[in-house]
C-alpha atoms as a PDB file:
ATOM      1  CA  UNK A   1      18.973  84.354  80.340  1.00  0.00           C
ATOM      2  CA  UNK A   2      21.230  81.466  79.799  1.00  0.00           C
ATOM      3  CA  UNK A   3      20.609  81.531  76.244  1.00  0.00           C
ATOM      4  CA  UNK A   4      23.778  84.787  75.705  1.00  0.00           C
ATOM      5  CA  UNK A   5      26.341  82.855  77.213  1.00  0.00           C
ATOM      6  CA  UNK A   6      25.348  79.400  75.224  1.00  0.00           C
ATOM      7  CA  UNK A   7      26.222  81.791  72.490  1.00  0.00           C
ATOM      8  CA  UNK A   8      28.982  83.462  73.589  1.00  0.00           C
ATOM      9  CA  UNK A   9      30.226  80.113  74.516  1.00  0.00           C
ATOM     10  CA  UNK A  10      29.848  78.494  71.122  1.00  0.00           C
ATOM     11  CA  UNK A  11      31.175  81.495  69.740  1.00  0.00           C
ATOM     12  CA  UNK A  12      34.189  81.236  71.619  1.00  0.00           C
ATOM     13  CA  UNK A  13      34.667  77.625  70.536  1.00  0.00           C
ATOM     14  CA  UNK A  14      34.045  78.573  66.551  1.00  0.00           C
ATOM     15  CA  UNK A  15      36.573  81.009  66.443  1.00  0.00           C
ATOM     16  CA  UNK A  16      39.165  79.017  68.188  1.00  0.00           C
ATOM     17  CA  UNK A  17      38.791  76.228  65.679  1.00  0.00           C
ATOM     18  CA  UNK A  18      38.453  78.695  62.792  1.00  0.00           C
ATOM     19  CA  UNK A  19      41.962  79.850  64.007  1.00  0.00           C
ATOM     20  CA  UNK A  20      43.401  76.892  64.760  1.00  0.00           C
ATOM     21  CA  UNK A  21      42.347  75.942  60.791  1.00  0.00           C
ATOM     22  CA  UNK A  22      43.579  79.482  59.399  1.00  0.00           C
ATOM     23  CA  UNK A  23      40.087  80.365  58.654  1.00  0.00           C
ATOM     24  CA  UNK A  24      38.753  84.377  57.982  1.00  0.00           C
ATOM     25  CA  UNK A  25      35.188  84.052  57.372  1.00  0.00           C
ATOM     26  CA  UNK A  26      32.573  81.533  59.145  1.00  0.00           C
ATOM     27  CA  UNK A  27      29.350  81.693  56.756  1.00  0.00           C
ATOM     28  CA  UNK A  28      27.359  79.461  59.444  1.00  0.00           C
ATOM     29  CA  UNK A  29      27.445  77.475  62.751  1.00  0.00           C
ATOM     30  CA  UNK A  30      25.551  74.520  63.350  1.00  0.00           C
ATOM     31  CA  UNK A  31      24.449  73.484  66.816  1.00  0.00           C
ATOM     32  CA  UNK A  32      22.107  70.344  68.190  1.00  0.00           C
ATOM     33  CA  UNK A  33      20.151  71.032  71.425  1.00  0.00           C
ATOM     34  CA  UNK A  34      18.199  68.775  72.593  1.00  0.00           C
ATOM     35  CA  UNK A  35      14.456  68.865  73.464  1.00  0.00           C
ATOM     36  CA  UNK A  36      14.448  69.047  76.717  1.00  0.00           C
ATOM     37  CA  UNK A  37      17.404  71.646  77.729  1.00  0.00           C
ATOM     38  CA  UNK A  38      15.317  74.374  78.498  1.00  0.00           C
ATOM     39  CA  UNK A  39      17.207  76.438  75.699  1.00  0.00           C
ATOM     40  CA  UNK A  40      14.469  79.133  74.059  1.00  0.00           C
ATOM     41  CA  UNK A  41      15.861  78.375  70.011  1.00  0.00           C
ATOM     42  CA  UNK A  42      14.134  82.357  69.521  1.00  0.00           C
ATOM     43  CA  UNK A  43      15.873  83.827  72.225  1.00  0.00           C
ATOM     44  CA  UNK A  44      19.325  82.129  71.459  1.00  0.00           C
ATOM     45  CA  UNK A  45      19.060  82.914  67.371  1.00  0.00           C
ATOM     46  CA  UNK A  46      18.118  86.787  68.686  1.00  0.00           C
ATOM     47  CA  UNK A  47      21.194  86.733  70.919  1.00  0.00           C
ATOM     48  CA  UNK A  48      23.607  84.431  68.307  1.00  0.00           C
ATOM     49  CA  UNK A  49      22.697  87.891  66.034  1.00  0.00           C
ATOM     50  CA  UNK A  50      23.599  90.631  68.003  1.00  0.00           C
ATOM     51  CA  UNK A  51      26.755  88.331  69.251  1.00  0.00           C
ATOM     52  CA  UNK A  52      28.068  88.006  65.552  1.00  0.00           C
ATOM     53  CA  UNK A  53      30.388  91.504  65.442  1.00  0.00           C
ATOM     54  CA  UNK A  54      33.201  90.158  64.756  1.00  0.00           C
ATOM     55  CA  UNK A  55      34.625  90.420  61.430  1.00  0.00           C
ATOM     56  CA  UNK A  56      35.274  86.394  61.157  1.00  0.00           C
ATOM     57  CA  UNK A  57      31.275  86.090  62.324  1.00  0.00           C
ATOM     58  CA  UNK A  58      29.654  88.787  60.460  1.00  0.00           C
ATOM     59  CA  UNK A  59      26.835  87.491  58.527  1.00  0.00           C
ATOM     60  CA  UNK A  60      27.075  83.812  59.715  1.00  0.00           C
ATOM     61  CA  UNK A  61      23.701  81.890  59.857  1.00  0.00           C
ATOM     62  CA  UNK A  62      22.820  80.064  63.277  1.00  0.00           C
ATOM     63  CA  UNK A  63      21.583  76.733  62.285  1.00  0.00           C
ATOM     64  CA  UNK A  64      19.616  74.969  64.886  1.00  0.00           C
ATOM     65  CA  UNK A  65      19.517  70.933  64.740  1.00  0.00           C
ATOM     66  CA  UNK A  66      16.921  69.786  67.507  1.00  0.00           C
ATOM     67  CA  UNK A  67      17.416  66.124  69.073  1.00  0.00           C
ATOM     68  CA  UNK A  68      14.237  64.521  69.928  1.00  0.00           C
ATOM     69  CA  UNK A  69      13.759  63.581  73.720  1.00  0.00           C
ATOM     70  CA  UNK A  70      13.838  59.755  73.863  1.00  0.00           C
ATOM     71  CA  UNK A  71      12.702  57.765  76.913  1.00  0.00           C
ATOM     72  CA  UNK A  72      13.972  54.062  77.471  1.00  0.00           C
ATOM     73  CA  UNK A  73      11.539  51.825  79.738  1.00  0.00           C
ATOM     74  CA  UNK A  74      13.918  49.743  81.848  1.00  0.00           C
ATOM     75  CA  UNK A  75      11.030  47.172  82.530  1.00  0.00           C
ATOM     76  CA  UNK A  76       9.751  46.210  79.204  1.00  0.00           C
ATOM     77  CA  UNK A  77      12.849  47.932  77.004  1.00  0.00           C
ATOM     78  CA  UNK A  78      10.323  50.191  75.180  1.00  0.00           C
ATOM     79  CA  UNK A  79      11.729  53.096  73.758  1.00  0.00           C
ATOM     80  CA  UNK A  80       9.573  56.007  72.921  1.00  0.00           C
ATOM     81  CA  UNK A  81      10.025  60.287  71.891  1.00  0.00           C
ATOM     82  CA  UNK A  82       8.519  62.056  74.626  1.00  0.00           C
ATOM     83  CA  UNK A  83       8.165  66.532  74.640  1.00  0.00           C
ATOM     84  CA  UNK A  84       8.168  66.265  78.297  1.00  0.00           C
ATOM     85  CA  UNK A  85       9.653  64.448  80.990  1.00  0.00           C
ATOM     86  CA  UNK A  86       8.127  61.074  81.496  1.00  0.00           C
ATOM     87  CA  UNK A  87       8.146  58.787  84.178  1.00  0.00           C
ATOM     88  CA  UNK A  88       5.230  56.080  83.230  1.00  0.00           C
ATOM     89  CA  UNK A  89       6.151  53.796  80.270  1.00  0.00           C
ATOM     90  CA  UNK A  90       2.663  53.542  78.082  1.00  0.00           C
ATOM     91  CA  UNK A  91       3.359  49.821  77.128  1.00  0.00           C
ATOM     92  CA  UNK A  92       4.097  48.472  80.116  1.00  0.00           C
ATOM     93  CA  UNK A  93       2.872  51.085  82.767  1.00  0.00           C
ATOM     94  CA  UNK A  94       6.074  50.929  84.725  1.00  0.00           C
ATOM     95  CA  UNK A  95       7.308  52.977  86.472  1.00  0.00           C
ATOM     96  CA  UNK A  96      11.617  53.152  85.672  1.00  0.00           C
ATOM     97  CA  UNK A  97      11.929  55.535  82.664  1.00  0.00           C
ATOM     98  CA  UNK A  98      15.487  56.565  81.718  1.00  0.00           C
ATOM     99  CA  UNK A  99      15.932  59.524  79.266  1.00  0.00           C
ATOM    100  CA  UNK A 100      18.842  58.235  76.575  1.00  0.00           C
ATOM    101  CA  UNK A 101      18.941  61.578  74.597  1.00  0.00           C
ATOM    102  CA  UNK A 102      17.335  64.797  74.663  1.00  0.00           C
ATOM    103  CA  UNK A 103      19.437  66.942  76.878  1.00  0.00           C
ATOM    104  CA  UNK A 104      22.369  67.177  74.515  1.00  0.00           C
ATOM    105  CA  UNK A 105      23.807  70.740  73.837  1.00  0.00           C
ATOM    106  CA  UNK A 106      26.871  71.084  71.320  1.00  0.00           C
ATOM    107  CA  UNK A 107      28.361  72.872  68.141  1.00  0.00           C
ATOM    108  CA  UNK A 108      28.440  70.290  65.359  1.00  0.00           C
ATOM    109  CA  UNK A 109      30.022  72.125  62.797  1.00  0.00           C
ATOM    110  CA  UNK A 110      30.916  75.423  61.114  1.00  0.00           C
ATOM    111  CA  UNK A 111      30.993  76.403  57.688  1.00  0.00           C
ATOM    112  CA  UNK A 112      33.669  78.692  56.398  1.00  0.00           C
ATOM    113  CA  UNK A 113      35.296  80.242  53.576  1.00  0.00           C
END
C-alpha cells in the first residue's frame, strides 16, 4: 500500500514548510495526482486521517486536485484526455502517443492559521 507513505511523505514536507514559516496549525493540505498514478484517492484520504496526530495536523482536511491524463499524437499533433493508457491516436490512427500530463504527484499548497 503505497498510498501511507505518499502521506507520510507529504506530511513530512507540510510540516517542514509550516516550520520553516513559524506556523502552529495546518487547517488543510492540498495535493494534485494525476490520473494515471495508480494512487487509490479513498485509500490515501483513509490513511492522510489516521496520519494527522500531530498537534500542527489535527483536524486538517486532505484536499485532492486530480490532473486529467492527456495524450499528445506525435503524427498528427492531436491532443486528447484519455482514463487509460493509449497508444492509437483516434484522428489519425497512428501509432506514437506520448502522455504530456497525468502522472504528476505533488503537494500544492497548505492552508494554515
Amino acid at each position: 500500500m503505497h498510498e501511507t507513505s505518499i502521506v507520510l511523505s507529504t506530511i513530512s514536507i507540510v510540516e517542514e514548510e509550516a516550520r520553516k514559516h513559524g506556523v502552529s496549525k495546518i487547517n488543510s493540505i492540498t495535493i494534485c495526482i494525476g490520473e494515471l498514478t495508480c494512487v487509490e484517492k479513498e485509500t490515501l484520504r483513509g490513511c492522510f486521517d489516521v496520519a494527522v496526530e500531530s498537534e500542527a495536523l489535527a483536524g486538517a482536511k486532505l484536499i485532492i486536485e486530480p490532473i486529467a491524463a492527456v495524450f499528445r499524437c506525435e503524427t498528427c499533433g492531436a491532443s486528447l484526455e484519455r482514463k487509460q493508457w493509449s497508444t492509437t491516436c483516434p484522428k489519425c490512427n497512428g501509432g506514437n502517443m506520448r502522455l504530456e500530463q497525468g502522472r504528476e504527484l505533488y503537494v500544492k499548497s497548505f492552508e494554515a492559521d
